[in-house]
N, C-alpha and C. Protein backbone atom coordinates (compact mmCIF):
# COMPACT_ATOMS: atom_id res chain seq x y z
N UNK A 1 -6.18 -80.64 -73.33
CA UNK A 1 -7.18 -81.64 -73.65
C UNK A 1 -6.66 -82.57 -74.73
N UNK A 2 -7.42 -83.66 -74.75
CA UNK A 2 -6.85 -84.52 -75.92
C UNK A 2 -7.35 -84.34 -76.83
N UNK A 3 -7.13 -85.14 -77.96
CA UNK A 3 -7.73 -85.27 -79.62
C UNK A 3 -8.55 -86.17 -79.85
N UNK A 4 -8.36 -86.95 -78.40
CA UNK A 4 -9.48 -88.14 -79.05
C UNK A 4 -11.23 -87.87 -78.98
N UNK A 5 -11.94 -88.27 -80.02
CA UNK A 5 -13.25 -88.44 -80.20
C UNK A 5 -13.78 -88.44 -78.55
N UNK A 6 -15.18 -88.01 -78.48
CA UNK A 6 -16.11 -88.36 -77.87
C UNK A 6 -16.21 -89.70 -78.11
N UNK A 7 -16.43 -90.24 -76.73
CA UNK A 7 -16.88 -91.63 -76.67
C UNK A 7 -18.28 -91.86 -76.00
N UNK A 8 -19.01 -91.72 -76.82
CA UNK A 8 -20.65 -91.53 -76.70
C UNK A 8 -21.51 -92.74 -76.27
N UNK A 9 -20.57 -94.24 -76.50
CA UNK A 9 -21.64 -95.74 -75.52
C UNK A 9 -21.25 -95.27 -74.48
N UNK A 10 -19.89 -94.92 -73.77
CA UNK A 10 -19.68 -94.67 -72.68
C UNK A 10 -20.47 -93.94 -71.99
N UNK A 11 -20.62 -92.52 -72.58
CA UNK A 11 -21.72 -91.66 -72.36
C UNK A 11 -23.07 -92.09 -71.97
N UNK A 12 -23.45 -92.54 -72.71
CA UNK A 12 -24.67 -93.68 -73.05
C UNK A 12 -25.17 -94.51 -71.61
N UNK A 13 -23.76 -94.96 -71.71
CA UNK A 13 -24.06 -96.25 -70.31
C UNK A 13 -24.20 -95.78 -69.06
N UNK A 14 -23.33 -94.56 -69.39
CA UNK A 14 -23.65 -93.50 -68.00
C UNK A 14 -24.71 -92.98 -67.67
N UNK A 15 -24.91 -92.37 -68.40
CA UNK A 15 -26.48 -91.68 -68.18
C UNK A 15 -27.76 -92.79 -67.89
N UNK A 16 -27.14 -94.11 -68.60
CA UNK A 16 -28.53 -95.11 -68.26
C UNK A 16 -28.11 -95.26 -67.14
N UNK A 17 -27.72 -95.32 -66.79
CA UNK A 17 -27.05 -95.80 -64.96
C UNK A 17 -27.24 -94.70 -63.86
N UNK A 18 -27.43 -93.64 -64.49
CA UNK A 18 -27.70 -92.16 -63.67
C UNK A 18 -29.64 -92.38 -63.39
N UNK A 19 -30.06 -92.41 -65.09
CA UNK A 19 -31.35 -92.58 -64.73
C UNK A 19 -31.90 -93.79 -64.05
N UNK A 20 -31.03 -94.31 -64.12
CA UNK A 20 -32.16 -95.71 -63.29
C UNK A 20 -31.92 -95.41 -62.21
N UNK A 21 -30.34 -95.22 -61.27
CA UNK A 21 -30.56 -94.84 -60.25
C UNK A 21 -31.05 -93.57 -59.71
N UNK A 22 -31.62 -93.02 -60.36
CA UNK A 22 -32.04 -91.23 -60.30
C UNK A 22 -34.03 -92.04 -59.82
N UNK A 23 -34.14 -93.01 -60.67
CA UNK A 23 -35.75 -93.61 -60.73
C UNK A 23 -35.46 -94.76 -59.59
N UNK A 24 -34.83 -95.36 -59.50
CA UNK A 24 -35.18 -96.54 -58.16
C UNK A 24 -34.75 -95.42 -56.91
N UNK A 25 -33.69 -94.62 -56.58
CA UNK A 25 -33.66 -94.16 -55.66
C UNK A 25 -35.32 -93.61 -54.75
N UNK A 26 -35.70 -92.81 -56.24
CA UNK A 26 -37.02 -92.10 -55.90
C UNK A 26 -38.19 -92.71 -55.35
N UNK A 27 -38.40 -94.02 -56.38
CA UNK A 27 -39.11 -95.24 -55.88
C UNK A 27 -38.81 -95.56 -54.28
N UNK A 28 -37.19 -95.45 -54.02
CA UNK A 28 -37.72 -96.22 -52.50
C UNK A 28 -38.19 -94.96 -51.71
N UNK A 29 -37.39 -93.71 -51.92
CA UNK A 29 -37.78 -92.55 -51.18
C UNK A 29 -39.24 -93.01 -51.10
N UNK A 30 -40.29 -92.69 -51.81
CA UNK A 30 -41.39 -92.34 -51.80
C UNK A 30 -42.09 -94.03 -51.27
N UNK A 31 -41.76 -95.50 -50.96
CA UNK A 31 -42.12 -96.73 -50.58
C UNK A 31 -41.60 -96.38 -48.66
N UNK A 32 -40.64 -95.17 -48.94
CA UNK A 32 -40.16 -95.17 -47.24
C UNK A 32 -41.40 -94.26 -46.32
N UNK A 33 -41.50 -93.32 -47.73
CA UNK A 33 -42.25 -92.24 -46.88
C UNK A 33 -43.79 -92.91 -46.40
N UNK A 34 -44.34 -93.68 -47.34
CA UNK A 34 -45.72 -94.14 -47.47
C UNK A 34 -45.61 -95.31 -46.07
N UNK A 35 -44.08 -96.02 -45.79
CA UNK A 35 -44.47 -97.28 -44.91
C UNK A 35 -44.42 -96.20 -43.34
N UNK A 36 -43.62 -95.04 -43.32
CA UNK A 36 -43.62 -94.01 -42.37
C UNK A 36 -45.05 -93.45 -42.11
N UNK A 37 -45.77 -93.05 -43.19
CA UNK A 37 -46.78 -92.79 -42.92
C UNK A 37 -48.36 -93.73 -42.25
N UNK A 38 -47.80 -94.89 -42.64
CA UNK A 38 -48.83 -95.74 -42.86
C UNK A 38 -48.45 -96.61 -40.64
N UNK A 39 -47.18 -97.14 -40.66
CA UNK A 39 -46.79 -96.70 -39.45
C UNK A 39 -46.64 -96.01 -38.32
N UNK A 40 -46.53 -94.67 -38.75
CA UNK A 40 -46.07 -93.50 -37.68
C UNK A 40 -47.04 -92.99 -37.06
N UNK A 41 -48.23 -93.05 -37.91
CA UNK A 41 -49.18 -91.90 -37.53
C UNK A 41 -50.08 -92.59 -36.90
């Protein structure tokens, strides 16, 4: 392993980028299921 520091914006930017796509993914999941339902049935 190396010596260098944690690089924690990096960290940072990642995880904001995890959660948003972790939250819009879900958003469409659940806009797919509702136009399926609202359609299908």
């Amino acid at each position: 392993m190396s010596d260098s520091p944690m690089d924690y914006p990096e960290h940072e930017r990642t995880y904001a980028f995890f959660t948003g796509l972790t939250k819009y993914g879900t958003i469409a999941c659940v806009v797919i299921l509702v136009l399926m339902a609202i359609f299908l049935v």
